[in-house]
PDB file of N, CA and C in Angstrom:
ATOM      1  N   UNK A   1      67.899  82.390  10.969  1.00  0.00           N
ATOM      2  CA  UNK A   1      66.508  82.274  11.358  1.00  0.00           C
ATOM      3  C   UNK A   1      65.641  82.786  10.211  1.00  0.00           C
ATOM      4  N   UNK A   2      64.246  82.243   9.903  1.00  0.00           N
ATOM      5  CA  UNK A   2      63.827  82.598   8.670  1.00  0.00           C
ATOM      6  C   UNK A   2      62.403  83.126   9.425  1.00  0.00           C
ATOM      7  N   UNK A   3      61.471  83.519   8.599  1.00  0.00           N
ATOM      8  CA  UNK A   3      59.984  83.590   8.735  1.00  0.00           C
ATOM      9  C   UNK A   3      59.392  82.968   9.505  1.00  0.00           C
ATOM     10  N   UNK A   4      59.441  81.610   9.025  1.00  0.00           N
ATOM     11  CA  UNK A   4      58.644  80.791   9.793  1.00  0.00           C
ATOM     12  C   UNK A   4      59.232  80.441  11.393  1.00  0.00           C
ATOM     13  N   UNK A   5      60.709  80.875  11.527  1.00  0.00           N
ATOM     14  CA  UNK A   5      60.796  80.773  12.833  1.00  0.00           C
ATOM     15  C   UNK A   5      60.237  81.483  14.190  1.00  0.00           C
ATOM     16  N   UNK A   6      59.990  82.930  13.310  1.00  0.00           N
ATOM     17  CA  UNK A   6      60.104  84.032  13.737  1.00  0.00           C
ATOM     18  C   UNK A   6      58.512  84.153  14.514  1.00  0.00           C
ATOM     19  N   UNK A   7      57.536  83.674  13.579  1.00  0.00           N
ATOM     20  CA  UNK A   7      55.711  83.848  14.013  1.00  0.00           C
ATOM     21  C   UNK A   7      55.087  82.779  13.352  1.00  0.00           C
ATOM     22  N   UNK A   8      54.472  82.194  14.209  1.00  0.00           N
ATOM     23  CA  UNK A   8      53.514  81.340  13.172  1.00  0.00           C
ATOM     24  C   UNK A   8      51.982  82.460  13.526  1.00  0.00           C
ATOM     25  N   UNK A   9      51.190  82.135  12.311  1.00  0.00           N
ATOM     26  CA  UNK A   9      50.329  82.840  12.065  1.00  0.00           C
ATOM     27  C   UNK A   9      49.519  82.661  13.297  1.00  0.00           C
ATOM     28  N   UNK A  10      48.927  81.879  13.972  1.00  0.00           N
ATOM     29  CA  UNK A  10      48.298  81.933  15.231  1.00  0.00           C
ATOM     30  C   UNK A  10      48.734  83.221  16.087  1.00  0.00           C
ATOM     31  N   UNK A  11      50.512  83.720  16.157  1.00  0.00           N
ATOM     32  CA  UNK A  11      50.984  84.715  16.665  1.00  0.00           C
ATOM     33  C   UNK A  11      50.375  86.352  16.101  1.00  0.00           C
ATOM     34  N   UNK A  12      50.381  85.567  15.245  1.00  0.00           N
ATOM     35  CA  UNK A  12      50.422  87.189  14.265  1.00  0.00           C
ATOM     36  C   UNK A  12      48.405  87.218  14.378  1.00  0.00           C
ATOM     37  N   UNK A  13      47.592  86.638  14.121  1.00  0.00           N
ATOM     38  CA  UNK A  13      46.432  86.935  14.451  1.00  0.00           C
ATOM     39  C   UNK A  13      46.270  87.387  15.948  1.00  0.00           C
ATOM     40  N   UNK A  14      46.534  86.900  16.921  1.00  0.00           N
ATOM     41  CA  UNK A  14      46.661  87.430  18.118  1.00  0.00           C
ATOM     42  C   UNK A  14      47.379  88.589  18.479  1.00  0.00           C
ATOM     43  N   UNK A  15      48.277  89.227  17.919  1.00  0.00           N
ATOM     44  CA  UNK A  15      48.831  90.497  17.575  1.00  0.00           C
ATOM     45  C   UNK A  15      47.700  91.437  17.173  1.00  0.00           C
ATOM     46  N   UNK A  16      47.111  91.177  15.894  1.00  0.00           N
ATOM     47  CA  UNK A  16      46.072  92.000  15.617  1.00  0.00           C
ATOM     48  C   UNK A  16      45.175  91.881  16.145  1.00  0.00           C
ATOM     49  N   UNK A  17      44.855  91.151  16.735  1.00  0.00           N
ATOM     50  CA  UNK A  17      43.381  91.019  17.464  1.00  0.00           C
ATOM     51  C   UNK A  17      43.470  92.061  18.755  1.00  0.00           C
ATOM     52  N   UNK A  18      44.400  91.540  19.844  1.00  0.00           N
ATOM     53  CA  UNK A  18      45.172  92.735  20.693  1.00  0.00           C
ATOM     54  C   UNK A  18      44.924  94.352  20.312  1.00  0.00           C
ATOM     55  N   UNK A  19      45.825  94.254  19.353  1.00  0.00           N
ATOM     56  CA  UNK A  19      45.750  96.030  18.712  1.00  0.00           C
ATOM     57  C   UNK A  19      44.231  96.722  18.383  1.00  0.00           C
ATOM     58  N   UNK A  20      43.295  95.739  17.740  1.00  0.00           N
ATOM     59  CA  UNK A  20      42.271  95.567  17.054  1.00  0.00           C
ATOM     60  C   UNK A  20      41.434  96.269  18.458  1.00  0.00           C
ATOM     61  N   UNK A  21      41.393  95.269  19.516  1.00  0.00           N
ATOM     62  CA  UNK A  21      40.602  95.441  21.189  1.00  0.00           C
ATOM     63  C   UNK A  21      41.350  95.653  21.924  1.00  0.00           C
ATOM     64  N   UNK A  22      42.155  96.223  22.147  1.00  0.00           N
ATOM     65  CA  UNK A  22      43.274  96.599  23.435  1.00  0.00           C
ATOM     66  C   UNK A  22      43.624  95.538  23.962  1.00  0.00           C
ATOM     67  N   UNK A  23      42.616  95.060  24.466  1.00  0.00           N
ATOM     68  CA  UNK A  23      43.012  93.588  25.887  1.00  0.00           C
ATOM     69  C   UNK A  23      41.644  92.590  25.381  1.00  0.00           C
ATOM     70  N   UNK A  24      42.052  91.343  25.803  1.00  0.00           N
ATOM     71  CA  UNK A  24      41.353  90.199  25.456  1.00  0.00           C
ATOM     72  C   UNK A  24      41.388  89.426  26.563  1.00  0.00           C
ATOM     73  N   UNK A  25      40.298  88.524  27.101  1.00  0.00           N
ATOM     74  CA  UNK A  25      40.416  87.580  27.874  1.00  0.00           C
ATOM     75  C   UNK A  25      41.068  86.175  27.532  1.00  0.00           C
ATOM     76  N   UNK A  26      41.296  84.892  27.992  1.00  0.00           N
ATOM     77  CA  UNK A  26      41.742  84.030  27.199  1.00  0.00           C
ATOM     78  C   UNK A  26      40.669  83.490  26.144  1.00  0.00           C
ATOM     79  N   UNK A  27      39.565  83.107  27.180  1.00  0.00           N
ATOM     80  CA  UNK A  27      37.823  82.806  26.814  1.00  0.00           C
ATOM     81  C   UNK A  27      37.576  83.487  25.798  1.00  0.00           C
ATOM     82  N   UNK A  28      37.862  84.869  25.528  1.00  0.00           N
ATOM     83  CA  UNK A  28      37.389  85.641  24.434  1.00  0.00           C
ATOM     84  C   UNK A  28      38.311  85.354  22.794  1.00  0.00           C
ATOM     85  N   UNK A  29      39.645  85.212  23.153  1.00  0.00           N
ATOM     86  CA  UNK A  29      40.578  84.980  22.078  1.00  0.00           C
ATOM     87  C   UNK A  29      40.506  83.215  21.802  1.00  0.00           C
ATOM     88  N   UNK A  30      39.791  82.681  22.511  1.00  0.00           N
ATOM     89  CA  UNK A  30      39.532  80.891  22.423  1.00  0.00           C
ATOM     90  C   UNK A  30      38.443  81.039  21.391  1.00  0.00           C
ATOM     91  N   UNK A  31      37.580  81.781  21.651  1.00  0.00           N
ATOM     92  CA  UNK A  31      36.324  81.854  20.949  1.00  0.00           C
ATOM     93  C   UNK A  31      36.300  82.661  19.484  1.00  0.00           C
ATOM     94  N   UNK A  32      36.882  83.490  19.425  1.00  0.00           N
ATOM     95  CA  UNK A  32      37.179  84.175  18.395  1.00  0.00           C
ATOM     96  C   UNK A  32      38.208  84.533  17.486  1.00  0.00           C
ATOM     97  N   UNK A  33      39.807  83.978  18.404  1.00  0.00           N
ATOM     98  CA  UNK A  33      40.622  83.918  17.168  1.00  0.00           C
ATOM     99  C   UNK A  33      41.385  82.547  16.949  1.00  0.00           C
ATOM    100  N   UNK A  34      41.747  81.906  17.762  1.00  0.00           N
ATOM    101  CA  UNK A  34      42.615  79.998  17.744  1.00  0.00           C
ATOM    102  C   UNK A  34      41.351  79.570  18.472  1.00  0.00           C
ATOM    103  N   UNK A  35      40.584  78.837  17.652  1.00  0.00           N
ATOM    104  CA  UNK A  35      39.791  78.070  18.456  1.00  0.00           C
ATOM    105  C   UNK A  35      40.532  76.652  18.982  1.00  0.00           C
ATOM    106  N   UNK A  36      41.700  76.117  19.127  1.00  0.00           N
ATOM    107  CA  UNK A  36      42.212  75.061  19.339  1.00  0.00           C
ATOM    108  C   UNK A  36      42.885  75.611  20.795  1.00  0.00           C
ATOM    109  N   UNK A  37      42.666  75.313  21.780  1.00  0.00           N
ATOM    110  CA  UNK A  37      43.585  75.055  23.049  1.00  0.00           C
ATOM    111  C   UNK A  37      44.997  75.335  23.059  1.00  0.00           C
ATOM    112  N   UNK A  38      45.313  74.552  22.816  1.00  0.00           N
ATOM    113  CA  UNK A  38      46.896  73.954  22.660  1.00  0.00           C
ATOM    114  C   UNK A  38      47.583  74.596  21.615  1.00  0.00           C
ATOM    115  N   UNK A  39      46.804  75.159  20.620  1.00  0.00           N
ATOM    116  CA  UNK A  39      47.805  76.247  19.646  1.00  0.00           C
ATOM    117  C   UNK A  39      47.577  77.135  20.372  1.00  0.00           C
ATOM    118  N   UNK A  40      46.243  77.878  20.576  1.00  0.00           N
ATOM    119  CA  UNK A  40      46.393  79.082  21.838  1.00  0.00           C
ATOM    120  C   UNK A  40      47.150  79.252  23.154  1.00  0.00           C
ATOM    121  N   UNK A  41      47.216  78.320  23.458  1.00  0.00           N
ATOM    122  CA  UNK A  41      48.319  78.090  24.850  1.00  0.00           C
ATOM    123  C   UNK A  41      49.919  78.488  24.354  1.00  0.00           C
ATOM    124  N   UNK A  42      50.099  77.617  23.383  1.00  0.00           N
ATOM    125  CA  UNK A  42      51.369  77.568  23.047  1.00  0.00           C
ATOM    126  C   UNK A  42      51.817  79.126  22.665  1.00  0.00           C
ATOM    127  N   UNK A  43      50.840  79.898  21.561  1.00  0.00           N
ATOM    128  CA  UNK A  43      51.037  81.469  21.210  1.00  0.00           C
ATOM    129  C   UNK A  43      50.967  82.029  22.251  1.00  0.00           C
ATOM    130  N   UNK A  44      50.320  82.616  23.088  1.00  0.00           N
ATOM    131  CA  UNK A  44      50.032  83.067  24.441  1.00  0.00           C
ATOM    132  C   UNK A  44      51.892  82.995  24.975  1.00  0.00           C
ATOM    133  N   UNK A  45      51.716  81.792  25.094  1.00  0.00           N
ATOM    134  CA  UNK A  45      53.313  81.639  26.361  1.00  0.00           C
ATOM    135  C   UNK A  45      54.356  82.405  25.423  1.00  0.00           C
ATOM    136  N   UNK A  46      54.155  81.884  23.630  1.00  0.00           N
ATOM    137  CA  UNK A  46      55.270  82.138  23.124  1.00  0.00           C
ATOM    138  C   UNK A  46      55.421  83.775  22.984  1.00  0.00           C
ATOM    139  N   UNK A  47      54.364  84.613  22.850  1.00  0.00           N
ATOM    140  CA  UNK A  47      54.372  86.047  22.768  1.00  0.00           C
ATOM    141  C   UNK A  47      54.438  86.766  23.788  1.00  0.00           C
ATOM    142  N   UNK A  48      54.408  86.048  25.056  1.00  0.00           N
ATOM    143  CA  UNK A  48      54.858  86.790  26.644  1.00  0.00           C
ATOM    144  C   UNK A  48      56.000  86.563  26.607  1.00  0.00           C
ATOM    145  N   UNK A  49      56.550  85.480  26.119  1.00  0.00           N
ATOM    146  CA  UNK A  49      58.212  85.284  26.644  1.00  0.00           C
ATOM    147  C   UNK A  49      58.955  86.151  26.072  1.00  0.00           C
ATOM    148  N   UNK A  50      58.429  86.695  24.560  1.00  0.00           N
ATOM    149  CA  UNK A  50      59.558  87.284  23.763  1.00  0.00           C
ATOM    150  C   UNK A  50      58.250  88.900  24.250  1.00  0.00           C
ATOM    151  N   UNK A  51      57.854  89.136  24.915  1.00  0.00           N
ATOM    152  CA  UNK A  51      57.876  90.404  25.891  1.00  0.00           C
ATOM    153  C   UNK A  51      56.842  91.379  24.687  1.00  0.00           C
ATOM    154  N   UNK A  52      55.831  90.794  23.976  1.00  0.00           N
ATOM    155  CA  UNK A  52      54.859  91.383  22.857  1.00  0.00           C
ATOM    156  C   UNK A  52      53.887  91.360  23.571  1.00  0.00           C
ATOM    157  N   UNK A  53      53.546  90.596  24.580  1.00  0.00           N
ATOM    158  CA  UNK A  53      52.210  90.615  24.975  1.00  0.00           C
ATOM    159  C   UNK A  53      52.423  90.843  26.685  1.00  0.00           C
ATOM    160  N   UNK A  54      51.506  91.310  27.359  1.00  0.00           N
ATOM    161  CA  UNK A  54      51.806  91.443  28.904  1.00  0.00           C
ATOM    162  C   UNK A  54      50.090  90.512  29.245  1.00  0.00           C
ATOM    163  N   UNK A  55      50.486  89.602  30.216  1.00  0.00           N
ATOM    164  CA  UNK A  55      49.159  88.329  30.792  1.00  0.00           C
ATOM    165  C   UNK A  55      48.720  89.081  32.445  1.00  0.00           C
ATOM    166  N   UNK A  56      47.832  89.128  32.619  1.00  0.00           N
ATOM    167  CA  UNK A  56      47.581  90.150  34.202  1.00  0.00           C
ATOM    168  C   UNK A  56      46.565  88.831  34.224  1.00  0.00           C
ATOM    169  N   UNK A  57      46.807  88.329  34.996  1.00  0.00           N
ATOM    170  CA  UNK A  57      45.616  87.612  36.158  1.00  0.00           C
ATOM    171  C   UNK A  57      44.797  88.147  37.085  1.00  0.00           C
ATOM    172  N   UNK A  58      43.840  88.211  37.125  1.00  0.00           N
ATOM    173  CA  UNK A  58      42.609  88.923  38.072  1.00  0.00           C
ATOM    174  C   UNK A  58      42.175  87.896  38.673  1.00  0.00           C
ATOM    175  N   UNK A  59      42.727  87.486  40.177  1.00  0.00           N
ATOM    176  CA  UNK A  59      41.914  86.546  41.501  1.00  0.00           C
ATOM    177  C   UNK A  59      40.775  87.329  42.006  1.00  0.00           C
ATOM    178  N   UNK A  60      39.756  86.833  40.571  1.00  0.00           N
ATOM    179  CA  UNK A  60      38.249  86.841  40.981  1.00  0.00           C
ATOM    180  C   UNK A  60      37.761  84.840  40.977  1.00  0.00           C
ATOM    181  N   UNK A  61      36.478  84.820  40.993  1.00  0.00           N
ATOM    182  CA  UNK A  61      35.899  83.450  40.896  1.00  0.00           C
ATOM    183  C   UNK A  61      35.083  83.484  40.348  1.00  0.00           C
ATOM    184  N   UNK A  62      35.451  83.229  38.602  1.00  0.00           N
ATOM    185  CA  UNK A  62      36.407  82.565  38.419  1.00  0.00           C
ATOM    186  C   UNK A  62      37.961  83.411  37.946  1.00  0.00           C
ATOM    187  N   UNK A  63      39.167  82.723  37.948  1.00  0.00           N
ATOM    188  CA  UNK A  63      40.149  83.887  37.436  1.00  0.00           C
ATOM    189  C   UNK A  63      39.921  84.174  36.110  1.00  0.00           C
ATOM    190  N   UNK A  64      40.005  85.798  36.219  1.00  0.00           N
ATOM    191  CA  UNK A  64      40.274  85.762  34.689  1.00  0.00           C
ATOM    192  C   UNK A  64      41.854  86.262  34.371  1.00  0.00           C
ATOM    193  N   UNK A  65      41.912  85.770  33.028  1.00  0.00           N
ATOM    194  CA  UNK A  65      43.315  85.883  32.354  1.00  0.00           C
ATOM    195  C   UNK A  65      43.199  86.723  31.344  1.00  0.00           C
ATOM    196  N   UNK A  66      43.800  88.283  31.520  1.00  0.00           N
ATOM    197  CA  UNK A  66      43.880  88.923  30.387  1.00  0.00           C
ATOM    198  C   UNK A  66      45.209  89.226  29.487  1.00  0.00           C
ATOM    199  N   UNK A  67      44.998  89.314  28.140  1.00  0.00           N
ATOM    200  CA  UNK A  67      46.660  89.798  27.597  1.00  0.00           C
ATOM    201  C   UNK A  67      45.913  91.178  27.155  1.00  0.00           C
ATOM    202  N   UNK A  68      46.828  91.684  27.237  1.00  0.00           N
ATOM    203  CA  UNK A  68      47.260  93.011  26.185  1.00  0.00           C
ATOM    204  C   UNK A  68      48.456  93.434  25.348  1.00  0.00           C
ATOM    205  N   UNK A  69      48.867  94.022  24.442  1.00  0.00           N
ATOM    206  CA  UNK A  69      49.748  94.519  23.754  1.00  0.00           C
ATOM    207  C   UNK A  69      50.874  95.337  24.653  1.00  0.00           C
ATOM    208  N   UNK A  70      52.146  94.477  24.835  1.00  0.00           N
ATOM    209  CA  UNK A  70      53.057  95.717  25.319  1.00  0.00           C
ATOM    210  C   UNK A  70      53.776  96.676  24.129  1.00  0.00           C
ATOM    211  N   UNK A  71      54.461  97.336  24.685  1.00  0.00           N
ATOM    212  CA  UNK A  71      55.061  99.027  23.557  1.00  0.00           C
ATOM    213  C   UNK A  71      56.061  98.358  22.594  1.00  0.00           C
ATOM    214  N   UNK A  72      56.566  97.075  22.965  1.00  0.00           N
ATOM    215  CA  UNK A  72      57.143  96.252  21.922  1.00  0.00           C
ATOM    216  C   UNK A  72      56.146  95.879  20.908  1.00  0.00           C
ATOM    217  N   UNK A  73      55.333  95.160  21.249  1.00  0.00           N
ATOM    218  CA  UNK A  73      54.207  94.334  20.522  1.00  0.00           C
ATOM    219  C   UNK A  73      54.004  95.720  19.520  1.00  0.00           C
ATOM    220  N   UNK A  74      53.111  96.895  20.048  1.00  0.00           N
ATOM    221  CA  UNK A  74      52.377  97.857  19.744  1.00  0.00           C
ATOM    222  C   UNK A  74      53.332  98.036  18.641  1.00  0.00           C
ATOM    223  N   UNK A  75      54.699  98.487  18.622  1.00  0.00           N
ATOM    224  CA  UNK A  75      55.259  98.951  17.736  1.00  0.00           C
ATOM    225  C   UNK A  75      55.569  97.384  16.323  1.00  0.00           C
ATOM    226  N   UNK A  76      55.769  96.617  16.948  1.00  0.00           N
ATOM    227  CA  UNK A  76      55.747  94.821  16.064  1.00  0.00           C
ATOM    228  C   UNK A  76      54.266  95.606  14.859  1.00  0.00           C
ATOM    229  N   UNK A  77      53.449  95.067  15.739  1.00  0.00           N
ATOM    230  CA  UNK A  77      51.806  95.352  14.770  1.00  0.00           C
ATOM    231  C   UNK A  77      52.204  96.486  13.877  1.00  0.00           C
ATOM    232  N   UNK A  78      52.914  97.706  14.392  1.00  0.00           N
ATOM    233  CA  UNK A  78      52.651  98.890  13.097  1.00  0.00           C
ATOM    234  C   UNK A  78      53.376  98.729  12.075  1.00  0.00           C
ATOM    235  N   UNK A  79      54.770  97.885  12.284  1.00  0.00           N
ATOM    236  CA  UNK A  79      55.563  97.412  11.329  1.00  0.00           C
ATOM    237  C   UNK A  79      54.991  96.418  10.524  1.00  0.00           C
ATOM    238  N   UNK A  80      54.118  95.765  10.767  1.00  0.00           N
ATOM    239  CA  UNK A  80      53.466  94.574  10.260  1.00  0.00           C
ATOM    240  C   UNK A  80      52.470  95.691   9.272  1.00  0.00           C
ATOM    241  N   UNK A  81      51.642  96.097  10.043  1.00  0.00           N
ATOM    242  CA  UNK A  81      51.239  96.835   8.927  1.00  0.00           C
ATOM    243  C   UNK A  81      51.344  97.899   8.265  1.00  0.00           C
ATOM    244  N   UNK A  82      52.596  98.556   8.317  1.00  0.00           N
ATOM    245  CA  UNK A  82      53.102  98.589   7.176  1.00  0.00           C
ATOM    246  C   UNK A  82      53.638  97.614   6.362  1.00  0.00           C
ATOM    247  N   UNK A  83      54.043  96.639   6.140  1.00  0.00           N
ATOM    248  CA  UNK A  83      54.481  95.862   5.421  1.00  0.00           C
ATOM    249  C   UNK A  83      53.380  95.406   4.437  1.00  0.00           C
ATOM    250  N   UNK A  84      52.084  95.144   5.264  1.00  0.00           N
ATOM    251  CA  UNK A  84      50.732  95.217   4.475  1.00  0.00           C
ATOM    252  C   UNK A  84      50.759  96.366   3.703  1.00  0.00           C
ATOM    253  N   UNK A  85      50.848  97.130   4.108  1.00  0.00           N
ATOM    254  CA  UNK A  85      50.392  98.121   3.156  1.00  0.00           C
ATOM    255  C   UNK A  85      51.232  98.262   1.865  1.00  0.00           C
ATOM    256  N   UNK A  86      52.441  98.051   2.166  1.00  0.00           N
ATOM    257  CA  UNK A  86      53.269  97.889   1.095  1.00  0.00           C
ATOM    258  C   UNK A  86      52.704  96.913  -0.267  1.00  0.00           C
ATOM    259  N   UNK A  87      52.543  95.714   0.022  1.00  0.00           N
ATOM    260  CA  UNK A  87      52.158  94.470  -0.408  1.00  0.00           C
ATOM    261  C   UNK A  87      50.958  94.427  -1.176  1.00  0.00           C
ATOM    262  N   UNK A  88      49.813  95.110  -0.429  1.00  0.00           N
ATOM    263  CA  UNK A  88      48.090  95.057  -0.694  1.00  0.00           C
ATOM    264  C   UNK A  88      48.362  96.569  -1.699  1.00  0.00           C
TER     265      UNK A  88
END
């Protein structure tokens, strides 16, 4: 498995964005970090499945959909940046 299997950058901006604001709505991360649907959909599902991100649904009207960073993710991001820091 190489790099590119591992995150596509849509993942990894949504990682930091998370860490960046704790929790994000979907509406809010549509607007400000994947403005495309369908790449956001796709990151979203792909970073809950592998257990980085936790999705809480709130049955208000309308629903909202929030992610946040789980203690996996949290620790992913600090490794990431360190690796930045290494690099920069």
């Amino acid at each position: 498995m190489d790099w590119e299997e591992l995150f596509q950058i849509s993942d990894i901006r949504i990682l930091f964005y998370l860490h960046d604001n704790h929790e994000a709505r979907y509406s809010e991360l549509e607007k400000t970090v994947i403005k495309t649907r369908s790449v956001l959909s796709v990151s979203l599902q792909d970073l809950t499945n592998r257990k980085l991100i936790d999705r809480t649904v709130k049955p208000t009207k309308p629903i909202q959909t929030t992610y946040k960073l789980t203690d996996k993710g949290q620790r992913l991001v600090q490794l990431l940046i360190s690796v930045q820091k290494l690099v920069l």
